[in-house]
C-alpha atoms as a PDB file:
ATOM      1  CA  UNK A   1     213.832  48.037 -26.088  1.00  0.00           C
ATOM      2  CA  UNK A   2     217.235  48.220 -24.170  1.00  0.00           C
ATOM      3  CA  UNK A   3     220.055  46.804 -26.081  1.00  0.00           C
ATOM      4  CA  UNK A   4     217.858  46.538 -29.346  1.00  0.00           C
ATOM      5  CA  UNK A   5     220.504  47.646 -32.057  1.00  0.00           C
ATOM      6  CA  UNK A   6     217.871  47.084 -34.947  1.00  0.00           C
ATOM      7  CA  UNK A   7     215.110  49.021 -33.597  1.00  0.00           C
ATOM      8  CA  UNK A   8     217.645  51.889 -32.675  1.00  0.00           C
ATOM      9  CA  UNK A   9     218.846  51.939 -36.686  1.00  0.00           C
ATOM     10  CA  UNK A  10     215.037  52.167 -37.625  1.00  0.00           C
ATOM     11  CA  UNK A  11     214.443  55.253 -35.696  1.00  0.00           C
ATOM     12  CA  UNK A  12     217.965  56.749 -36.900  1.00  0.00           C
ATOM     13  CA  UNK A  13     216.503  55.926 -40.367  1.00  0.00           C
ATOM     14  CA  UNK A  14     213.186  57.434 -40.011  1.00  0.00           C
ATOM     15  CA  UNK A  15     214.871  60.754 -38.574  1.00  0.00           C
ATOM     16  CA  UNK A  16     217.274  60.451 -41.638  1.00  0.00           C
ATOM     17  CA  UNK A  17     214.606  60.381 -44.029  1.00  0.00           C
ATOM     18  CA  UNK A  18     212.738  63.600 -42.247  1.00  0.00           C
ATOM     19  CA  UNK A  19     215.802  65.713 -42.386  1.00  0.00           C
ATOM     20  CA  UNK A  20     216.329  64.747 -45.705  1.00  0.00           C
ATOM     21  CA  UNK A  21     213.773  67.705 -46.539  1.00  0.00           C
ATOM     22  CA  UNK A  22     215.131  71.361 -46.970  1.00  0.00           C
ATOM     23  CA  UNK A  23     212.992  74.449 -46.839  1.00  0.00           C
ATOM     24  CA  UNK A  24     213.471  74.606 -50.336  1.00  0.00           C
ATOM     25  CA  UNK A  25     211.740  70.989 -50.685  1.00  0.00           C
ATOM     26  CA  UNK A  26     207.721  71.078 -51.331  1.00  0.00           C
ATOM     27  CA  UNK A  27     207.859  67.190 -51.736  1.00  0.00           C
ATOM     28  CA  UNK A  28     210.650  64.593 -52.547  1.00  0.00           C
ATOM     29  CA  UNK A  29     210.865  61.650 -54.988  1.00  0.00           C
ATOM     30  CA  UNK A  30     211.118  57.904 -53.489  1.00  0.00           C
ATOM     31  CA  UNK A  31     214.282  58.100 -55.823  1.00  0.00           C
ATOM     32  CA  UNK A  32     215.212  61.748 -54.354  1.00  0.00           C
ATOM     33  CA  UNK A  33     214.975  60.817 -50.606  1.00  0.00           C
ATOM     34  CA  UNK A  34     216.919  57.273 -51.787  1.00  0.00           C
ATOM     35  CA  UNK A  35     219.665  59.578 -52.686  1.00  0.00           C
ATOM     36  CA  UNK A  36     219.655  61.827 -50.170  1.00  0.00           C
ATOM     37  CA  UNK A  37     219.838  59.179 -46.951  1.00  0.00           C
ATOM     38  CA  UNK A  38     221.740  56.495 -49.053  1.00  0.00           C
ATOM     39  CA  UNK A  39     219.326  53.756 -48.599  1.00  0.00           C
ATOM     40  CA  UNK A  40     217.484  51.414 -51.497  1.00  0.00           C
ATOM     41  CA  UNK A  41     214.421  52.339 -52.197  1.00  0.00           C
ATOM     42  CA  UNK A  42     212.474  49.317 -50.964  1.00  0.00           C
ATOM     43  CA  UNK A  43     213.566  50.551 -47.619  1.00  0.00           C
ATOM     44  CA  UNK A  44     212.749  54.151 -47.925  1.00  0.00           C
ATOM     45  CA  UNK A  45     209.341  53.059 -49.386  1.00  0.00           C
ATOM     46  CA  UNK A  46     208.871  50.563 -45.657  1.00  0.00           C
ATOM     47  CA  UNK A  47     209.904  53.696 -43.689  1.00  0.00           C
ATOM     48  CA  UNK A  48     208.136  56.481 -45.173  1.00  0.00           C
ATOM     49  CA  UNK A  49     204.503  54.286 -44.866  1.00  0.00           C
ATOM     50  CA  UNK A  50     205.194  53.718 -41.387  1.00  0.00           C
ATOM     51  CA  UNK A  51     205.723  57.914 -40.981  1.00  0.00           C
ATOM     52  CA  UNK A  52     202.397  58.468 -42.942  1.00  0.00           C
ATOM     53  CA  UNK A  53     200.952  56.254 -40.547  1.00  0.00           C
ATOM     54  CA  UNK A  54     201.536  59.035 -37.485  1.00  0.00           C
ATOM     55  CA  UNK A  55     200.887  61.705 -40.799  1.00  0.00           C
ATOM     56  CA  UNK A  56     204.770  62.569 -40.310  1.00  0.00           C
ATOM     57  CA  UNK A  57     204.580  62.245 -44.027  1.00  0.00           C
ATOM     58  CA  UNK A  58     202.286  62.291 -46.505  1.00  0.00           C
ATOM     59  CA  UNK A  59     202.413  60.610 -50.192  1.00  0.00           C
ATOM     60  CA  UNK A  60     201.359  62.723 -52.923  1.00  0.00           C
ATOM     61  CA  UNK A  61     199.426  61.819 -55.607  1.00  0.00           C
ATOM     62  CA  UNK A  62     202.184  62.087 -57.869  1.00  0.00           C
ATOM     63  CA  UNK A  63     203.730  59.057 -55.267  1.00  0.00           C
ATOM     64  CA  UNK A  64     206.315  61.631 -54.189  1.00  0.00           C
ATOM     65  CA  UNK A  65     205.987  62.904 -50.600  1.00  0.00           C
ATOM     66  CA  UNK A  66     205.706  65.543 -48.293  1.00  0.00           C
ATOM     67  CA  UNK A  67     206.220  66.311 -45.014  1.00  0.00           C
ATOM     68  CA  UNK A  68     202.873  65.864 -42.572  1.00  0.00           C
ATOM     69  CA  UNK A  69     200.867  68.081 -40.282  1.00  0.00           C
ATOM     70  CA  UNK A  70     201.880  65.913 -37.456  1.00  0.00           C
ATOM     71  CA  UNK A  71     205.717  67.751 -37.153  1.00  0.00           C
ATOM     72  CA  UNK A  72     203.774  71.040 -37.449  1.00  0.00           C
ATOM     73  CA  UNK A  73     202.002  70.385 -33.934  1.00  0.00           C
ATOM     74  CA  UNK A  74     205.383  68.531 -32.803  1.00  0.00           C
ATOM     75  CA  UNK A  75     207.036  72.113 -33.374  1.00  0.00           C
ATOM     76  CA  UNK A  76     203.891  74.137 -31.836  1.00  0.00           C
ATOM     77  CA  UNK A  77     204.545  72.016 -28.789  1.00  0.00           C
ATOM     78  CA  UNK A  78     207.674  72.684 -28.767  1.00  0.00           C
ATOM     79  CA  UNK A  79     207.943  76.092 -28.654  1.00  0.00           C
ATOM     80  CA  UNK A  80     204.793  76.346 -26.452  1.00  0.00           C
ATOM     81  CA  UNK A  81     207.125  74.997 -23.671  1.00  0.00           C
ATOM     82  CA  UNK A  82     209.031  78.755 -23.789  1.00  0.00           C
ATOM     83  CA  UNK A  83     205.938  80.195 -24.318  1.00  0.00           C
ATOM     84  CA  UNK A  84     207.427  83.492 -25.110  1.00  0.00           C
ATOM     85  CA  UNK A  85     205.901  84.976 -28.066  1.00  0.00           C
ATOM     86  CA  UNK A  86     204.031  87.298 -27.430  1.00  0.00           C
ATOM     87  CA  UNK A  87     206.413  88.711 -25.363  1.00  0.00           C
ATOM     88  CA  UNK A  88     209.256  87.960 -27.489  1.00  0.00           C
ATOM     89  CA  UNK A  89     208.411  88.799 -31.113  1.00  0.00           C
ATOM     90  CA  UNK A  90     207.833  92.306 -30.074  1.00  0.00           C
ATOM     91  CA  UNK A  91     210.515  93.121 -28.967  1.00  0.00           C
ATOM     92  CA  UNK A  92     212.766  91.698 -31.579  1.00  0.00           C
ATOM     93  CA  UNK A  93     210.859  93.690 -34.343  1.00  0.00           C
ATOM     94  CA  UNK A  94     211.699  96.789 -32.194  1.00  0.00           C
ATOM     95  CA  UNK A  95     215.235  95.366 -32.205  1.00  0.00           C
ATOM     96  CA  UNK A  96     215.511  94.777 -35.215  1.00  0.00           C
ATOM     97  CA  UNK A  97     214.277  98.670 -36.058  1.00  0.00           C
ATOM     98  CA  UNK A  98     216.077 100.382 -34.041  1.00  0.00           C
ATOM     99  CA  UNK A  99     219.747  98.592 -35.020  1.00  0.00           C
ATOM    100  CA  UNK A 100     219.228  98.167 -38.663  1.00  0.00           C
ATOM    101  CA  UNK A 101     220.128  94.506 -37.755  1.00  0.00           C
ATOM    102  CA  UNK A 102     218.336  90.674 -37.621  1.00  0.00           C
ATOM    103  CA  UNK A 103     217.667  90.098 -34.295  1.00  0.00           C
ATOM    104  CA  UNK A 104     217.071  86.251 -32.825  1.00  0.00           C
ATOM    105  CA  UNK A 105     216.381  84.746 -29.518  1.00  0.00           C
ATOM    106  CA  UNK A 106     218.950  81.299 -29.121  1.00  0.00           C
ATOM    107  CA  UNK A 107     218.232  78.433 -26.361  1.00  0.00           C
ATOM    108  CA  UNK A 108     220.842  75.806 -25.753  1.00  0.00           C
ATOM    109  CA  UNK A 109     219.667  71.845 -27.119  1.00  0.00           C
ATOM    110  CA  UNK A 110     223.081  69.448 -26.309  1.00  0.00           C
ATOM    111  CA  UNK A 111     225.543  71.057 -27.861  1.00  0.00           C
ATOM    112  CA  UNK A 112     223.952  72.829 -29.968  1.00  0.00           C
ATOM    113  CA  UNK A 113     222.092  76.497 -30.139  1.00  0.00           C
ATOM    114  CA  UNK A 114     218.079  76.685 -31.702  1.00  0.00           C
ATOM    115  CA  UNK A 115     216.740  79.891 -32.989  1.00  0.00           C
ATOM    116  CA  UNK A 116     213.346  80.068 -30.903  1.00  0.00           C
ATOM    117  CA  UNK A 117     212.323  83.435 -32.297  1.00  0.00           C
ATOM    118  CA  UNK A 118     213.316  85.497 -35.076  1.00  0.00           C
ATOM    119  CA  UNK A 119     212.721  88.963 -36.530  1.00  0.00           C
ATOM    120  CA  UNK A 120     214.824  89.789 -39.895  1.00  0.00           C
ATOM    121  CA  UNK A 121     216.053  92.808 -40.984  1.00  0.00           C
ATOM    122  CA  UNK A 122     214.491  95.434 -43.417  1.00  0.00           C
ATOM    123  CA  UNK A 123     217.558  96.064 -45.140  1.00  0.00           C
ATOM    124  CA  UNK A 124     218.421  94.442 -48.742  1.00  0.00           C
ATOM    125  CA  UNK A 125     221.395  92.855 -47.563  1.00  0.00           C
ATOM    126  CA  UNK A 126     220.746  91.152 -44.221  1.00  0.00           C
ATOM    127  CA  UNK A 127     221.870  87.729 -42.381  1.00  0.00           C
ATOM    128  CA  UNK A 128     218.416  85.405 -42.604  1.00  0.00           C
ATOM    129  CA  UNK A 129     217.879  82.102 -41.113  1.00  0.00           C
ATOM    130  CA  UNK A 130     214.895  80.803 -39.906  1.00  0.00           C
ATOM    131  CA  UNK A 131     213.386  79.852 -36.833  1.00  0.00           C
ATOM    132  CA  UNK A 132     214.723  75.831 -35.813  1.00  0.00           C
ATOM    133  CA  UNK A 133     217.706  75.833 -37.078  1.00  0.00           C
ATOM    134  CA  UNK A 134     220.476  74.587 -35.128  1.00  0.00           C
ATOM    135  CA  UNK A 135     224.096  76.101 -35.009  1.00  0.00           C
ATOM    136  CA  UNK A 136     227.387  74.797 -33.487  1.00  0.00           C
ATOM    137  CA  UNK A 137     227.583  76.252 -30.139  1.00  0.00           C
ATOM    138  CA  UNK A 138     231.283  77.677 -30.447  1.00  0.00           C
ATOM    139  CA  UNK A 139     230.836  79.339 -33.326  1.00  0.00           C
ATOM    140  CA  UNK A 140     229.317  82.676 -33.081  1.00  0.00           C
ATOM    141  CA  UNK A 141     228.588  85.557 -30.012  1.00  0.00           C
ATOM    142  CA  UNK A 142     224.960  83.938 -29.760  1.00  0.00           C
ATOM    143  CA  UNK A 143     226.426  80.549 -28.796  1.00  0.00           C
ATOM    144  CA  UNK A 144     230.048  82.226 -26.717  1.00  0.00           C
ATOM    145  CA  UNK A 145     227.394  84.207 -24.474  1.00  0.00           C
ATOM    146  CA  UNK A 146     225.326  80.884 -23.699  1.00  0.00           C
ATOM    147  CA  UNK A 147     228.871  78.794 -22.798  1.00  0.00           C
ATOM    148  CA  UNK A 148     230.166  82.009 -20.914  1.00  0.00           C
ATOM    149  CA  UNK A 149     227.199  81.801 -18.673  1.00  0.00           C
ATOM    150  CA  UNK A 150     226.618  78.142 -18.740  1.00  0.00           C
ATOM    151  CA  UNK A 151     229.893  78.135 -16.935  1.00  0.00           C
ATOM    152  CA  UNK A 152     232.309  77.344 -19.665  1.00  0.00           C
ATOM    153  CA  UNK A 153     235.963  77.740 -18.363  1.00  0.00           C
ATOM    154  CA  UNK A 154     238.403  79.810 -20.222  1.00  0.00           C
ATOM    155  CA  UNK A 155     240.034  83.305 -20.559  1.00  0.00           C
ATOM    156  CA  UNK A 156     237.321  83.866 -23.332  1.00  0.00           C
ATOM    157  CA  UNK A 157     234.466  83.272 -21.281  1.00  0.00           C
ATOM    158  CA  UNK A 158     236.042  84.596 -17.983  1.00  0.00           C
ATOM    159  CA  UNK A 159     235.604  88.160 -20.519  1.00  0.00           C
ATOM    160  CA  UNK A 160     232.604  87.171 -21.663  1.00  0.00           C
ATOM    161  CA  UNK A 161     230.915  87.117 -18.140  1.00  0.00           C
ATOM    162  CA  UNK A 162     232.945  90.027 -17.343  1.00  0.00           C
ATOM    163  CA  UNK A 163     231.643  92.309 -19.687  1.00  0.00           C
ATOM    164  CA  UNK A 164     228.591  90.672 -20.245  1.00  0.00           C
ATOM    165  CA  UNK A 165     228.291  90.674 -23.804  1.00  0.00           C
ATOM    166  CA  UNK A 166     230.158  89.554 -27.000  1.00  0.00           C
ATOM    167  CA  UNK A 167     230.626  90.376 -30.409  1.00  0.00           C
ATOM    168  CA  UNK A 168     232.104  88.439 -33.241  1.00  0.00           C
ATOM    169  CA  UNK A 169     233.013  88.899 -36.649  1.00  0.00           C
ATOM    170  CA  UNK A 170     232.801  86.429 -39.523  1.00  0.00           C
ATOM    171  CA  UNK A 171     233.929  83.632 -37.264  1.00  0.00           C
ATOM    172  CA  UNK A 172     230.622  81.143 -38.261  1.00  0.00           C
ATOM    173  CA  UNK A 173     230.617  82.603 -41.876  1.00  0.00           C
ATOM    174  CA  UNK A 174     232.876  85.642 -43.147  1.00  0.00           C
ATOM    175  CA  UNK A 175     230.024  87.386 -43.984  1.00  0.00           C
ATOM    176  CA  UNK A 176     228.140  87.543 -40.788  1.00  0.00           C
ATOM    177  CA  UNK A 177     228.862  89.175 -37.269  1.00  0.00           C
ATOM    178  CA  UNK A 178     226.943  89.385 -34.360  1.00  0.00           C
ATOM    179  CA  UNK A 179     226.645  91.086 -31.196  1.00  0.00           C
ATOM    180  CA  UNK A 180     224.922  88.692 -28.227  1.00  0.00           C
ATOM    181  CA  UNK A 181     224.053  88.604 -24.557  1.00  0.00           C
ATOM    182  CA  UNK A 182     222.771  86.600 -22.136  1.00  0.00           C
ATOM    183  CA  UNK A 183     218.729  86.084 -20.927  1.00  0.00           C
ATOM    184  CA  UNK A 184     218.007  84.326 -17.622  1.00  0.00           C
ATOM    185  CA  UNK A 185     215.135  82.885 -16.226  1.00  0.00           C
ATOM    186  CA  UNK A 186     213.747  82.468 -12.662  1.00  0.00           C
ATOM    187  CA  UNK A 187     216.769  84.961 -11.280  1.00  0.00           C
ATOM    188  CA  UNK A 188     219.729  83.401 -12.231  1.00  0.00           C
ATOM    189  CA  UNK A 189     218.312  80.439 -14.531  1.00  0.00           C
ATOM    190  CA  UNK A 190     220.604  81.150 -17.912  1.00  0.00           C
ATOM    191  CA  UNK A 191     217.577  80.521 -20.615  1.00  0.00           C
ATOM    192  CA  UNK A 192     219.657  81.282 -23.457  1.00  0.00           C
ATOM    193  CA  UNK A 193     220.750  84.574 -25.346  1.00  0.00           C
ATOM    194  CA  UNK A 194     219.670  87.299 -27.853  1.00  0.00           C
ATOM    195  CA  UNK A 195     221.667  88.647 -30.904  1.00  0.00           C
ATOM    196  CA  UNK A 196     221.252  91.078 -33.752  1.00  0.00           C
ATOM    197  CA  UNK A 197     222.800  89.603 -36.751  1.00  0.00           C
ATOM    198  CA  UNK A 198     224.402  90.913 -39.974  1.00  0.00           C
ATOM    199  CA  UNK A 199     226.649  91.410 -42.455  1.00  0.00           C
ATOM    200  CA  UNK A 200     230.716  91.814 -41.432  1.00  0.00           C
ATOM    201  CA  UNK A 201     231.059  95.434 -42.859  1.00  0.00           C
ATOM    202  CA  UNK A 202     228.185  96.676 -40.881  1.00  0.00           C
ATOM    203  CA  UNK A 203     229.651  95.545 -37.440  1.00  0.00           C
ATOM    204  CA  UNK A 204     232.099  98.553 -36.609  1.00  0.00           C
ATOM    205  CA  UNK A 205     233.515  99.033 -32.933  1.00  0.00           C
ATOM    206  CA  UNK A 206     231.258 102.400 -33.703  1.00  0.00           C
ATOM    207  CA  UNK A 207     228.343 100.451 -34.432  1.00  0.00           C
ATOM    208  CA  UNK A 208     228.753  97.982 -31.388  1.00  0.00           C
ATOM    209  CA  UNK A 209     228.963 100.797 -28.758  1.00  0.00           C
ATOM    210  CA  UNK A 210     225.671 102.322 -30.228  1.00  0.00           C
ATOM    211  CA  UNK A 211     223.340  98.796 -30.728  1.00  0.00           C
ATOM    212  CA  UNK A 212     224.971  97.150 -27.097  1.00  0.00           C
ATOM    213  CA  UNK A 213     222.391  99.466 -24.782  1.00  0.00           C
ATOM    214  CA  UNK A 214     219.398  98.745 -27.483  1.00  0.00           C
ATOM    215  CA  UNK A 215     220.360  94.686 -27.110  1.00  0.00           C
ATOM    216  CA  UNK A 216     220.546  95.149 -23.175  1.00  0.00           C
ATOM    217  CA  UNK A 217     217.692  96.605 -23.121  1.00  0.00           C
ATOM    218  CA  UNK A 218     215.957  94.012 -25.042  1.00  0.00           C
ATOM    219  CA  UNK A 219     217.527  91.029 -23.074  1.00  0.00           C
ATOM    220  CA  UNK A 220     216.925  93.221 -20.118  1.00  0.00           C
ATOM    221  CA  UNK A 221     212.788  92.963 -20.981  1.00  0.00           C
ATOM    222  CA  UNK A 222     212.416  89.352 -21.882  1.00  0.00           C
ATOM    223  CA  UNK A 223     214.626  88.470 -18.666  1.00  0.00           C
ATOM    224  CA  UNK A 224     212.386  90.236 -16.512  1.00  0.00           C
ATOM    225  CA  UNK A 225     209.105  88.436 -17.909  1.00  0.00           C
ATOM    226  CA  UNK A 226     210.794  85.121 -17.273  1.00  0.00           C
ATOM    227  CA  UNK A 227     211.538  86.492 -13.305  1.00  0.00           C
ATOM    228  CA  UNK A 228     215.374  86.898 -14.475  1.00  0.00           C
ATOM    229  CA  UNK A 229     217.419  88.768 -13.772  1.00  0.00           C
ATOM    230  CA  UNK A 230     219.455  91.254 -16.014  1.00  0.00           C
ATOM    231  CA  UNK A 231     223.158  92.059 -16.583  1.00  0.00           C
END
């Protein structure tokens, strides 16, 4: 309800206590998810029944608890609103062959950047992340190429449309770099960009020239199945 402070702090909670789970988590404690949202334990207990309720979580019977099948179909939904994978997943495994490199799909959420679709790299050292999460939006070529074209002033971004492309090198972690540029949707649409990902040492000006017509080509591909158009 509008203006209703203490139903507003019960749904912040409830999120809190979801994303208190890591990909490393198979189930949490009462006492562990306590911790990890800073809340007693009577109240973690209240919220976590009223998740099982919608199966957002389930309690084990151990009385720890686990996340529910309910987010599963949440995130199917989700992504079935792109409906790109078949396309998508394709083409990023050829990517990802043919540079040596990750390669990722990014769409803009607020002011932030989601990996939709991901194919990792077959080399032993690699950048991995997984498909969801969320990264700061000026940080990165990924999230430069989807300001640049989401109209983002600047000399930067007055390049980055330019040339239509960007690279960047250990500016969201020292040991990644990556090369992005743009996808668009219904001609013009900007739906988001495409990157290949890696470690620092492997991103020479060498290797950029090479891997740049492989990622247009790419970007070029899923643009045109959306009815976008291409840089």
């Amino acid at each position: 309800m509008p203006g209703n402070s203490a139903g507003v702090a019960a749904v912040e909670r409830a999120v809190s206590l979801l994303e208190a789970f890591t990909e490393h988590d198979r189930s949490l404690t009462l006492g562990e998810l306590s911790r990890r949202v800073a809340l007693d334990k009577a109240t973690v207990l209240r919220i976590a029944r009223s998740l099982a309720k919608s199966h957002m979580l389930v309690r084990n019977e151990d009385a720890s608890w686990r996340l529910g099948h309910k987010l599963v179909q949440l995130g199917a939904l989700y992504q079935s609103t792109f409906n790109l994978t078949p396309i998508v997943e394709p083409l990023l495994a050829k990517l990802s062959d043919d540079t040596g490199e990750s390669a990722a799909v990014y769409a803009r959420e607020g002011d932030m950047r989601i990996c939709l679709h991901r194919h990792d790299s077959k080399q032993a050292i690699r950048h991995s992340a997984r498909v969801g999460n969320a990264f700061a939006l000026d940080k990165g070529a990924p999230g430069h190429v989807i300001l640049a074209f989401s109209g983002q002033s600047g000399e930067l971004y007055d390049l980055i449309r330019q040339r239509g492309y960007h690279a960047t090198f250990g500016e969201r972690d020292p040991e990644v770099s990556s090369l992005s540029v743009p996808l668009f949707r219904d001609g013009a649409e900007l739906f988001g960009s495409i990157a290949i990902t890696g470690p620092t040492n492997r991103f020479t000006e060498e290797s950029i020239e090479r891997n740049m017509p492989k990622v247009k080509a790419a970007a070029a591909q899923i643009s045109q199945a959306m009815g976008g158009r291409s840089i």
